[in-house]
PDB file of N, CA and C in Angstrom:
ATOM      1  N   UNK A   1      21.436  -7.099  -4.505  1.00  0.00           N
ATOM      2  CA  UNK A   1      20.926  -6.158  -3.515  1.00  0.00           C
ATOM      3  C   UNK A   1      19.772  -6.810  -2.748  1.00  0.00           C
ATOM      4  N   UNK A   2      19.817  -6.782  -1.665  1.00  0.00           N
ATOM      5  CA  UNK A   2      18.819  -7.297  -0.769  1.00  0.00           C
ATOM      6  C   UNK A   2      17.342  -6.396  -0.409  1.00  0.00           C
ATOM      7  N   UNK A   3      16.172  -6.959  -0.578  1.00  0.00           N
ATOM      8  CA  UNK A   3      14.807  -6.077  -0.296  1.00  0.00           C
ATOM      9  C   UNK A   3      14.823  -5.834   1.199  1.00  0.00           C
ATOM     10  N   UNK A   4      14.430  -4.210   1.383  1.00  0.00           N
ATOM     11  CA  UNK A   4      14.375  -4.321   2.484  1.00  0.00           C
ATOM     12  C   UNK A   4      13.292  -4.488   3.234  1.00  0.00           C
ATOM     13  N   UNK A   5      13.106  -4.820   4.540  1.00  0.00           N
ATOM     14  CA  UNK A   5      11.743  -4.936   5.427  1.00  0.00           C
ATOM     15  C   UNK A   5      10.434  -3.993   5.061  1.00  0.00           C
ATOM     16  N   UNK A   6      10.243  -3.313   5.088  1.00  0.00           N
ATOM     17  CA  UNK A   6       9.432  -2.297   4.683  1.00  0.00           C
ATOM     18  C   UNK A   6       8.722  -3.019   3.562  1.00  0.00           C
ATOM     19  N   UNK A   7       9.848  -3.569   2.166  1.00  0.00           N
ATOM     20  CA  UNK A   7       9.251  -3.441   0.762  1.00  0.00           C
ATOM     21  C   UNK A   7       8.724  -5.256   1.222  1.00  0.00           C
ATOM     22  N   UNK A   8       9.525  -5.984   1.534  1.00  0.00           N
ATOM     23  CA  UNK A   8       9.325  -7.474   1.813  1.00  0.00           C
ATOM     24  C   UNK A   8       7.998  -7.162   2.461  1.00  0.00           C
ATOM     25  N   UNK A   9       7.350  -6.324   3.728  1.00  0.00           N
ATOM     26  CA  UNK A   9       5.837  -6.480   4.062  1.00  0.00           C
ATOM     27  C   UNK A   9       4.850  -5.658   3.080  1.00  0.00           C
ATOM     28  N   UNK A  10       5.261  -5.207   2.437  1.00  0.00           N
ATOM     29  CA  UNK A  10       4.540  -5.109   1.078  1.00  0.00           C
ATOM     30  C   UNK A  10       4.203  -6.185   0.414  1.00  0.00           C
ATOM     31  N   UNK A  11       4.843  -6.475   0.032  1.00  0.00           N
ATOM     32  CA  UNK A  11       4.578  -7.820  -0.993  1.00  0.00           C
ATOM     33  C   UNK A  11       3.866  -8.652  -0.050  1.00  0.00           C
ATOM     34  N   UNK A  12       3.783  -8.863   1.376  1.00  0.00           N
ATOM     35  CA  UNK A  12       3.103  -9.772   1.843  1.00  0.00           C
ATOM     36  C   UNK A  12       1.690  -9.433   1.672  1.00  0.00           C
ATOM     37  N   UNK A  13       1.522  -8.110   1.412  1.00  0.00           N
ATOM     38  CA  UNK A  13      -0.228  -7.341   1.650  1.00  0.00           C
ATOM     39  C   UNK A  13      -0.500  -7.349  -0.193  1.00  0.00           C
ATOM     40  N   UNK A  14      -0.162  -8.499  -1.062  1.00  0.00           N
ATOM     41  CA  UNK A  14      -0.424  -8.076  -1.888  1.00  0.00           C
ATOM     42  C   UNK A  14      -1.403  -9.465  -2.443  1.00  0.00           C
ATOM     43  N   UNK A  15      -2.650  -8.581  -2.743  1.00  0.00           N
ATOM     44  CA  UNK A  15      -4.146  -9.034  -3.017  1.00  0.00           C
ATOM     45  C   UNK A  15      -4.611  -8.934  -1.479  1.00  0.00           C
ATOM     46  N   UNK A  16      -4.045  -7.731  -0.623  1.00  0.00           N
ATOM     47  CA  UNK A  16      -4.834  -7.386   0.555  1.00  0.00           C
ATOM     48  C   UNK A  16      -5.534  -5.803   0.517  1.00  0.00           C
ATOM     49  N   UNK A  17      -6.390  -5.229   0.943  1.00  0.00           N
ATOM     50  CA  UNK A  17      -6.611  -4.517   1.290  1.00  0.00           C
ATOM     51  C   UNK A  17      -5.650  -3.395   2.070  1.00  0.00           C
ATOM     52  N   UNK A  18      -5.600  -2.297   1.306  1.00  0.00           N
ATOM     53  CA  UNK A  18      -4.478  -1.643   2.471  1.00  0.00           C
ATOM     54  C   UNK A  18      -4.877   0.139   1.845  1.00  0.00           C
ATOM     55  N   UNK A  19      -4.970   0.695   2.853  1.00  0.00           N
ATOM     56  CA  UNK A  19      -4.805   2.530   2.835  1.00  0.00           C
ATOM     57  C   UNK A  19      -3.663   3.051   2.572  1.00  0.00           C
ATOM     58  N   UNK A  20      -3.465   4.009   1.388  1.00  0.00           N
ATOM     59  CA  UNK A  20      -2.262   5.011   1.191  1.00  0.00           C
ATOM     60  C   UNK A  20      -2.628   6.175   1.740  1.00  0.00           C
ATOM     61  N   UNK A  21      -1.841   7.198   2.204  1.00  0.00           N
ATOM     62  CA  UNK A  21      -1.915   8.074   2.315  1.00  0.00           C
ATOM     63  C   UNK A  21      -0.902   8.651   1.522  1.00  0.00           C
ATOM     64  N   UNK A  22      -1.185   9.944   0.998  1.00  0.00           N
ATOM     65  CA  UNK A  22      -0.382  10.799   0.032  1.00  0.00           C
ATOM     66  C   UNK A  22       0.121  12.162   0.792  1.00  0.00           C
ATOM     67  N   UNK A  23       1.172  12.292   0.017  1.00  0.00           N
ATOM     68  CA  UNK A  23       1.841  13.509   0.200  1.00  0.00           C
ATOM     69  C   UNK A  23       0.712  14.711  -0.159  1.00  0.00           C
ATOM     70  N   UNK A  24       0.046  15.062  -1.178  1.00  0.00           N
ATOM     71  CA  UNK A  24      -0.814  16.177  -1.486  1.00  0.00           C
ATOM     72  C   UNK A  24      -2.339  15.995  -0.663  1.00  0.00           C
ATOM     73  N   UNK A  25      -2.072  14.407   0.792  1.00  0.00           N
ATOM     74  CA  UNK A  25      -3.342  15.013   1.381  1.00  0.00           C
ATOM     75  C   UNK A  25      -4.231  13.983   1.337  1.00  0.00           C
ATOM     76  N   UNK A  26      -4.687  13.659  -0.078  1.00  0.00           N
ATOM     77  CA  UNK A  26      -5.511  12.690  -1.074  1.00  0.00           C
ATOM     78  C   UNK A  26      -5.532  11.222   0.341  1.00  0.00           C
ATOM     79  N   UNK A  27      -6.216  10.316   0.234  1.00  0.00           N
ATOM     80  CA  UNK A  27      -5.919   8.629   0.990  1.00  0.00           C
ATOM     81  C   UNK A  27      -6.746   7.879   0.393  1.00  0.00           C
ATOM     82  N   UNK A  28      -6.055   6.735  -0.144  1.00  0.00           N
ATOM     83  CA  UNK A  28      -6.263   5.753  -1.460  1.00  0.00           C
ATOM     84  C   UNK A  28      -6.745   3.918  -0.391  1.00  0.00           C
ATOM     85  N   UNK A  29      -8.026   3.660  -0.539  1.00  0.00           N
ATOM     86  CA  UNK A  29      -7.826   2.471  -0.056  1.00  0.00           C
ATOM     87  C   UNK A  29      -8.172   1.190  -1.376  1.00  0.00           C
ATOM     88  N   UNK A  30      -7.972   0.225  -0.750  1.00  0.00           N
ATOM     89  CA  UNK A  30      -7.963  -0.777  -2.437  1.00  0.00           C
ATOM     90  C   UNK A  30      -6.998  -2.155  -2.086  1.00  0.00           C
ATOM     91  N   UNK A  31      -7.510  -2.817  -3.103  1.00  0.00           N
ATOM     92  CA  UNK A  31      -6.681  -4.015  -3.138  1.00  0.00           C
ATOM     93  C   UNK A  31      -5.243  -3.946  -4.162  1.00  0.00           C
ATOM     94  N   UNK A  32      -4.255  -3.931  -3.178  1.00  0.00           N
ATOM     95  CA  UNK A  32      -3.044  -3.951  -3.971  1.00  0.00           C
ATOM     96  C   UNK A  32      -2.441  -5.479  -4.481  1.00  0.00           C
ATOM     97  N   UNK A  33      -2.516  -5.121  -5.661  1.00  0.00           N
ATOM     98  CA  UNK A  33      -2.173  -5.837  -7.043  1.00  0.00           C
ATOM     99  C   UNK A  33      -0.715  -6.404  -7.539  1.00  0.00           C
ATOM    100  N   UNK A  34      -0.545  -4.976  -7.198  1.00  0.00           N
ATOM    101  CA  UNK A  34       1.286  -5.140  -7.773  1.00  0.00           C
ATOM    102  C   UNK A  34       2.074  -4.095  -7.315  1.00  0.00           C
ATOM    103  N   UNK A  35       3.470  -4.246  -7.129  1.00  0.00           N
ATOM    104  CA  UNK A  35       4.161  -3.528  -6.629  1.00  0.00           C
ATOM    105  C   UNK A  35       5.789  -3.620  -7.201  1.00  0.00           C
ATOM    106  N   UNK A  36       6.387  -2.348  -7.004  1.00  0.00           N
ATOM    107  CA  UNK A  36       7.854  -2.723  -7.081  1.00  0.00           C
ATOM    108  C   UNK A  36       8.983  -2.615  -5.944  1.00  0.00           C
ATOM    109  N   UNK A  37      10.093  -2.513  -6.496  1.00  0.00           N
ATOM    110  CA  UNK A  37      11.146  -1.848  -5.148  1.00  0.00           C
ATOM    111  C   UNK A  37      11.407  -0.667  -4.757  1.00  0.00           C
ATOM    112  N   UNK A  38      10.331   0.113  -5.403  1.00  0.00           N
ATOM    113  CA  UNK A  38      10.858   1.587  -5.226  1.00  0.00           C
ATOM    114  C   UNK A  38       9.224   1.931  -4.482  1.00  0.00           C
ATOM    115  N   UNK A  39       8.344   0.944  -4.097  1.00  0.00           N
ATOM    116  CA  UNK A  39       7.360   1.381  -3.796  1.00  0.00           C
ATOM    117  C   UNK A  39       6.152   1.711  -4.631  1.00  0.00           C
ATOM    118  N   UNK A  40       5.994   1.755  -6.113  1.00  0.00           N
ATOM    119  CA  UNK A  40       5.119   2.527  -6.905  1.00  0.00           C
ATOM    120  C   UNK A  40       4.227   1.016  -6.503  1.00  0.00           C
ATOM    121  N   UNK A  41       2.838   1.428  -6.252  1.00  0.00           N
ATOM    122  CA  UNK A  41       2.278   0.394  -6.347  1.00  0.00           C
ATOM    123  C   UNK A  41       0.770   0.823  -7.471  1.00  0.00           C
ATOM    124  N   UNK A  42      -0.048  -0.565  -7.103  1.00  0.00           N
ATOM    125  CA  UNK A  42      -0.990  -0.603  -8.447  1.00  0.00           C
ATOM    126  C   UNK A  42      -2.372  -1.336  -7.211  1.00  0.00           C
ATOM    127  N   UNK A  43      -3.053  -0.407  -7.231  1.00  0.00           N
ATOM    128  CA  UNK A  43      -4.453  -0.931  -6.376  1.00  0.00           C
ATOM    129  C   UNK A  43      -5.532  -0.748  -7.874  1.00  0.00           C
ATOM    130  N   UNK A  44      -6.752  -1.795  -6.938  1.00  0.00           N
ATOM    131  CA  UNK A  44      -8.000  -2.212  -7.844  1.00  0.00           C
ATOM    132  C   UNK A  44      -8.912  -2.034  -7.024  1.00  0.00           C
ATOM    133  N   UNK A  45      -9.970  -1.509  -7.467  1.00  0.00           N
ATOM    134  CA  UNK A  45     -10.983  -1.540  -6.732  1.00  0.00           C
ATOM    135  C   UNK A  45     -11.423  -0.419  -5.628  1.00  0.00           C
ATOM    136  N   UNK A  46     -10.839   0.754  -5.835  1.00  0.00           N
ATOM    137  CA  UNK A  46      -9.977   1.825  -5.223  1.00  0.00           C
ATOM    138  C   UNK A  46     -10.965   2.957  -4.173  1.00  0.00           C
ATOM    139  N   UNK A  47     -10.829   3.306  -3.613  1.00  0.00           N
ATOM    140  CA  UNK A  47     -11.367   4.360  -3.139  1.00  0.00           C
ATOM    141  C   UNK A  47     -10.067   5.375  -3.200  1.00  0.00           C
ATOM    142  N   UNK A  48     -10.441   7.091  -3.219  1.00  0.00           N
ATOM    143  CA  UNK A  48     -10.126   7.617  -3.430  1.00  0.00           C
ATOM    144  C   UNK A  48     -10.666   9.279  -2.470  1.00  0.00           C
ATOM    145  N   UNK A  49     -10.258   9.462  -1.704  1.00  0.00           N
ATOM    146  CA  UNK A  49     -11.011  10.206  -0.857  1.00  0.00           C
ATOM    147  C   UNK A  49      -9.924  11.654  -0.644  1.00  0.00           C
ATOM    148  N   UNK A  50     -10.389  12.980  -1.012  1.00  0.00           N
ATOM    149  CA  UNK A  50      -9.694  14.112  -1.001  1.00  0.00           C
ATOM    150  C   UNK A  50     -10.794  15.282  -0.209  1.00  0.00           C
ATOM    151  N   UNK A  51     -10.282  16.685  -0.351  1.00  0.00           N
ATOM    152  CA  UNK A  51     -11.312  17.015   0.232  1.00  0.00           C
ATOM    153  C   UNK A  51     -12.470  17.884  -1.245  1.00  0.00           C
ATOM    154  N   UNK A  52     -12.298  17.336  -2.121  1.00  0.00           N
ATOM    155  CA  UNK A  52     -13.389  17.544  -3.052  1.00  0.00           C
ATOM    156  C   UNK A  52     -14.210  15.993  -2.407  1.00  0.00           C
ATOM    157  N   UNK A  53     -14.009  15.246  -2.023  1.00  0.00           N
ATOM    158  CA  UNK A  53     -15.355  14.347  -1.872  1.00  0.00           C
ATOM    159  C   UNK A  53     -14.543  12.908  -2.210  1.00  0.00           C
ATOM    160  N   UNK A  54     -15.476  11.816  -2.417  1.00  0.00           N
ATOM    161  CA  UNK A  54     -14.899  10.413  -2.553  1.00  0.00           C
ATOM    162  C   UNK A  54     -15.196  10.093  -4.480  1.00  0.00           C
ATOM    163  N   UNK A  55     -14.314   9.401  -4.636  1.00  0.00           N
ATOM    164  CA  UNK A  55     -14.741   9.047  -5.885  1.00  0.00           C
ATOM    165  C   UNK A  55     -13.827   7.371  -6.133  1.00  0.00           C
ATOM    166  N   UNK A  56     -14.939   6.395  -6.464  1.00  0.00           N
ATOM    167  CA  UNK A  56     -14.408   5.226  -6.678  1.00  0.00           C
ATOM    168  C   UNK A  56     -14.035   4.723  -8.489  1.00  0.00           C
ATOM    169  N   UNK A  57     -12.650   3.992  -8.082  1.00  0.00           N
ATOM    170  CA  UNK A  57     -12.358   3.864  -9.482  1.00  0.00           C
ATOM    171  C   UNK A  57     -11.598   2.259  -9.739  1.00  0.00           C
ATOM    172  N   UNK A  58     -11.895   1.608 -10.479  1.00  0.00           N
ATOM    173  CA  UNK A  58     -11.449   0.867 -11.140  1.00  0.00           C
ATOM    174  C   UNK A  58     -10.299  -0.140 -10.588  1.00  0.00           C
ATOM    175  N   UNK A  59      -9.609   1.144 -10.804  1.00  0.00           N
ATOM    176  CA  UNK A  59      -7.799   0.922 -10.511  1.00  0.00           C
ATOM    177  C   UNK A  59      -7.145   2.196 -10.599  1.00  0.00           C
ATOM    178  N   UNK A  60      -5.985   2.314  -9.927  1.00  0.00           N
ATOM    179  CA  UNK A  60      -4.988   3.632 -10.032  1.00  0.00           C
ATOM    180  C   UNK A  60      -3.499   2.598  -9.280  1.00  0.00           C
ATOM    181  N   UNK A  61      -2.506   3.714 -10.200  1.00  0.00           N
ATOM    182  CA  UNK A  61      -1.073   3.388  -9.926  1.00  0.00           C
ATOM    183  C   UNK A  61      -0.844   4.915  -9.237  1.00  0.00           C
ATOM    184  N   UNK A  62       0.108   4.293  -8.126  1.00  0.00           N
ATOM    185  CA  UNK A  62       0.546   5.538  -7.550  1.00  0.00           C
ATOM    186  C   UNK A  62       2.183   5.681  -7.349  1.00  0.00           C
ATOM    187  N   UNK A  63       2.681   6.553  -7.258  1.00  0.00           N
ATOM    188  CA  UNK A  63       4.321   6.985  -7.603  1.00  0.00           C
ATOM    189  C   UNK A  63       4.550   6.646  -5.990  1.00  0.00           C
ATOM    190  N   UNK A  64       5.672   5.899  -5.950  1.00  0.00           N
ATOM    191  CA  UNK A  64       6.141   5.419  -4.054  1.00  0.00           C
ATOM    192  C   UNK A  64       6.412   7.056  -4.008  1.00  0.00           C
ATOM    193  N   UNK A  65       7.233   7.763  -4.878  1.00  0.00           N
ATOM    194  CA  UNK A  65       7.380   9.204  -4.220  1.00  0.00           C
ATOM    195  C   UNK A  65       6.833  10.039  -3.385  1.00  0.00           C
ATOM    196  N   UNK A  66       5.066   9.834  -3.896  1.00  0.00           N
ATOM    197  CA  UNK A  66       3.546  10.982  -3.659  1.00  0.00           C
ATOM    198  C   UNK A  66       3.069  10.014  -2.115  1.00  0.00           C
ATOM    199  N   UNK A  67       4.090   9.225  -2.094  1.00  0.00           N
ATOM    200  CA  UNK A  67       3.143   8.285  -0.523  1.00  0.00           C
ATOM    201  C   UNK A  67       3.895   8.339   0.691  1.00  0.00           C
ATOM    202  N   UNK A  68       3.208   9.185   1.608  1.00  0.00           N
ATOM    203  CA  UNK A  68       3.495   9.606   2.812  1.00  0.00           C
ATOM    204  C   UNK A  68       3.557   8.066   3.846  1.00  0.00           C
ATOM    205  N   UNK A  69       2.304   7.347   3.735  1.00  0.00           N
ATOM    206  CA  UNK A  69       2.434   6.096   3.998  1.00  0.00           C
ATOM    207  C   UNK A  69       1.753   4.893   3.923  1.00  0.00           C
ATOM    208  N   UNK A  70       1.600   3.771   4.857  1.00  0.00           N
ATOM    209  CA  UNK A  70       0.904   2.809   4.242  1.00  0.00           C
ATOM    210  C   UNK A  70      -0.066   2.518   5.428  1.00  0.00           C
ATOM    211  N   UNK A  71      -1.411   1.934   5.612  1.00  0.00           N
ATOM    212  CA  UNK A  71      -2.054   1.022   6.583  1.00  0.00           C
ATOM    213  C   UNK A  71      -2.846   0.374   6.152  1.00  0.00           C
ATOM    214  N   UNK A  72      -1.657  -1.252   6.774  1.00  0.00           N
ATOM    215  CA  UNK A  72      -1.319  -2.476   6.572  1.00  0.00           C
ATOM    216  C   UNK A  72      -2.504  -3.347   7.507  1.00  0.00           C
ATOM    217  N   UNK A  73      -3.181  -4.098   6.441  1.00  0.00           N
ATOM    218  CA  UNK A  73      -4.041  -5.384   7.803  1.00  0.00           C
ATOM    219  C   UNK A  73      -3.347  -5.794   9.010  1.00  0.00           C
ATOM    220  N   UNK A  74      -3.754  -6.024   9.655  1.00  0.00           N
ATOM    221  CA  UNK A  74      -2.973  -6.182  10.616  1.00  0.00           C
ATOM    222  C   UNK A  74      -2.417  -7.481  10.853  1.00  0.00           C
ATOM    223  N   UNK A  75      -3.260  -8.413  10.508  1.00  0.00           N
ATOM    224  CA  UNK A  75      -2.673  -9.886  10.362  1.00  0.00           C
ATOM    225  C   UNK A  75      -1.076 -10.043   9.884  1.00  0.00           C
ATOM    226  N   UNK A  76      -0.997  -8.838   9.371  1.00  0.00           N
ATOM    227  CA  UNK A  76       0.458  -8.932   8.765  1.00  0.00           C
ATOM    228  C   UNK A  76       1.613  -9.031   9.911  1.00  0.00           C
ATOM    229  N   UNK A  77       0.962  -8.432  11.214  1.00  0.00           N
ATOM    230  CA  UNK A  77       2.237  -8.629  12.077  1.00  0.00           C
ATOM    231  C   UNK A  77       2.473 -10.016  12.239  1.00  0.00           C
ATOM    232  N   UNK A  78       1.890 -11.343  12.322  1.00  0.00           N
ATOM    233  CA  UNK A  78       2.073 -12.678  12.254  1.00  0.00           C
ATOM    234  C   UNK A  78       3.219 -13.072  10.903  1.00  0.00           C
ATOM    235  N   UNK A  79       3.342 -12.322   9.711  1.00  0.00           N
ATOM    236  CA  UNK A  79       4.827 -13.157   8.897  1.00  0.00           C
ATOM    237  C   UNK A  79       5.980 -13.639   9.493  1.00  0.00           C
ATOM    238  N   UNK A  80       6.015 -14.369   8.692  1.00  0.00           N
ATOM    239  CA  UNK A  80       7.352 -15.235   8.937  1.00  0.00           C
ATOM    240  C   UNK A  80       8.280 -14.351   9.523  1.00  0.00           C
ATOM    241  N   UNK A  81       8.759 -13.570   8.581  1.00  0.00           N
ATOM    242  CA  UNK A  81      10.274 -12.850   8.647  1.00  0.00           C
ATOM    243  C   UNK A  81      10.271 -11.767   9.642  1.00  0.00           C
ATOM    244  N   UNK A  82       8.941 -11.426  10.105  1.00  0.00           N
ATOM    245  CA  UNK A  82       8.825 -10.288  11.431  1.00  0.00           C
ATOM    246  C   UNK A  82       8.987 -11.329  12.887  1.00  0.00           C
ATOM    247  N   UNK A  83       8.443 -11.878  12.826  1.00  0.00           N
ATOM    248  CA  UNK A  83       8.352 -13.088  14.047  1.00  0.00           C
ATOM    249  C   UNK A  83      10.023 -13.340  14.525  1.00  0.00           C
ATOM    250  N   UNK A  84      10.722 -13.468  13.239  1.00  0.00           N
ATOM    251  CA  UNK A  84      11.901 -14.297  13.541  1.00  0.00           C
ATOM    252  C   UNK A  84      12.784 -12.949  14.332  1.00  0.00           C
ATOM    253  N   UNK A  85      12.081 -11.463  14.115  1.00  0.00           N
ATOM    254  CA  UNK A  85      12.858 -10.747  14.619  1.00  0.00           C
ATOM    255  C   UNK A  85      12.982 -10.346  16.542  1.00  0.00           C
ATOM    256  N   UNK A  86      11.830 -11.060  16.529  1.00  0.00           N
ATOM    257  CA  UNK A  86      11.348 -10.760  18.342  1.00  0.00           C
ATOM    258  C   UNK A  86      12.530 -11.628  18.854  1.00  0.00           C
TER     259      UNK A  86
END
Protein backbone atom coordinates (compact mmCIF):
# COMPACT_ATOMS: atom_id res chain seq x y z
CA UNK A 1 0.00 0.00 0.00
CA UNK A 2 1.37 3.26 -0.89
CA UNK A 3 1.56 6.48 1.83
CA UNK A 4 -0.34 9.02 0.87
CA UNK A 5 0.69 12.85 0.38
CA UNK A 6 -0.83 14.23 3.32
CA UNK A 7 0.90 11.36 5.66
CA UNK A 8 4.44 11.53 3.47
CA UNK A 9 4.39 15.65 4.58
CA UNK A 10 4.03 14.56 7.91
CA UNK A 11 6.84 12.67 8.32
CA UNK A 12 8.72 15.45 6.67
CA UNK A 13 7.67 17.90 9.83
CA UNK A 14 8.96 15.37 12.07
CA UNK A 15 11.31 16.94 14.90
CA UNK A 16 9.48 20.21 13.53
CA UNK A 17 7.33 22.34 15.21
CA UNK A 18 3.75 22.13 14.06
CA UNK A 19 -0.05 23.18 15.51
CA UNK A 20 -2.98 20.60 15.85
CA UNK A 21 -6.10 21.59 15.96
CA UNK A 22 -8.81 19.27 17.47
CA UNK A 23 -12.11 18.25 16.88
CA UNK A 24 -13.40 19.19 20.69
CA UNK A 25 -11.88 22.82 19.98
CA UNK A 26 -8.60 22.19 22.22
CA UNK A 27 -5.02 23.42 19.65
CA UNK A 28 -1.86 21.49 20.49
CA UNK A 29 1.50 23.12 19.39
CA UNK A 30 4.92 21.06 19.93
CA UNK A 31 7.57 19.25 18.42
CA UNK A 32 6.37 16.19 16.64
CA UNK A 33 8.29 13.12 17.47
CA UNK A 34 6.55 10.35 15.97
CA UNK A 35 3.88 9.45 13.91
CA UNK A 36 1.92 6.73 12.10
CA UNK A 37 -0.33 6.02 8.98
CA UNK A 38 -3.39 6.62 10.44
CA UNK A 39 -2.21 9.99 11.67
CA UNK A 40 -2.01 9.41 15.63
CA UNK A 41 0.87 11.45 16.33
CA UNK A 42 3.25 12.01 19.51
CA UNK A 43 4.44 15.81 20.25
CA UNK A 44 7.09 16.97 23.08
CA UNK A 45 7.33 19.89 24.51
CA UNK A 46 3.64 20.75 24.04
CA UNK A 47 1.46 23.54 24.44
CA UNK A 48 -1.94 22.93 24.99
CA UNK A 49 -4.42 25.74 24.75
CA UNK A 50 -8.47 25.27 25.39
CA UNK A 51 -10.78 27.65 26.64
CA UNK A 52 -10.04 26.75 30.38
CA UNK A 53 -6.58 28.50 29.73
CA UNK A 54 -3.00 27.17 28.49
CA UNK A 55 -1.28 24.47 30.14
CA UNK A 56 2.26 23.16 29.10
CA UNK A 57 3.24 19.56 29.17
CA UNK A 58 5.95 17.34 28.63
CA UNK A 59 4.53 15.33 25.86
CA UNK A 60 0.97 14.14 24.68
CA UNK A 61 -0.18 11.53 21.98
CA UNK A 62 -3.10 12.45 20.10
CA UNK A 63 -5.74 10.05 18.20
CA UNK A 64 -5.48 11.17 14.07
CA UNK A 65 -9.38 10.72 14.73
CA UNK A 66 -9.78 13.97 17.47
CA UNK A 67 -7.62 16.14 14.66
CA UNK A 68 -9.48 18.50 12.66
CA UNK A 69 -6.05 19.60 11.30
CA UNK A 70 -2.51 20.37 10.96
CA UNK A 71 -0.19 23.83 10.67
CA UNK A 72 2.79 22.85 8.95
CA UNK A 73 6.24 25.19 8.86
CA UNK A 74 6.17 26.40 5.99
CA UNK A 75 9.53 25.51 4.64
CA UNK A 76 7.81 22.37 4.03
CA UNK A 77 6.40 23.60 0.75
CA UNK A 78 10.17 23.30 -0.70
CA UNK A 79 10.17 18.94 -0.40
CA UNK A 80 11.21 16.98 -2.80
CA UNK A 81 8.03 15.11 -3.65
CA UNK A 82 5.74 18.45 -3.68
CA UNK A 83 8.09 20.29 -6.13
CA UNK A 84 8.05 17.36 -8.52
CA UNK A 85 4.27 17.97 -8.60
CA UNK A 86 4.23 21.68 -10.13
Amino acid sequence: MSISDPIKLLYEALNLKITIDLENGDSLTGNLVDLDDHMNVFLEDAVIINDKGTKIVKSVFVKGSEINFFILPPALKFVPFLQKKK
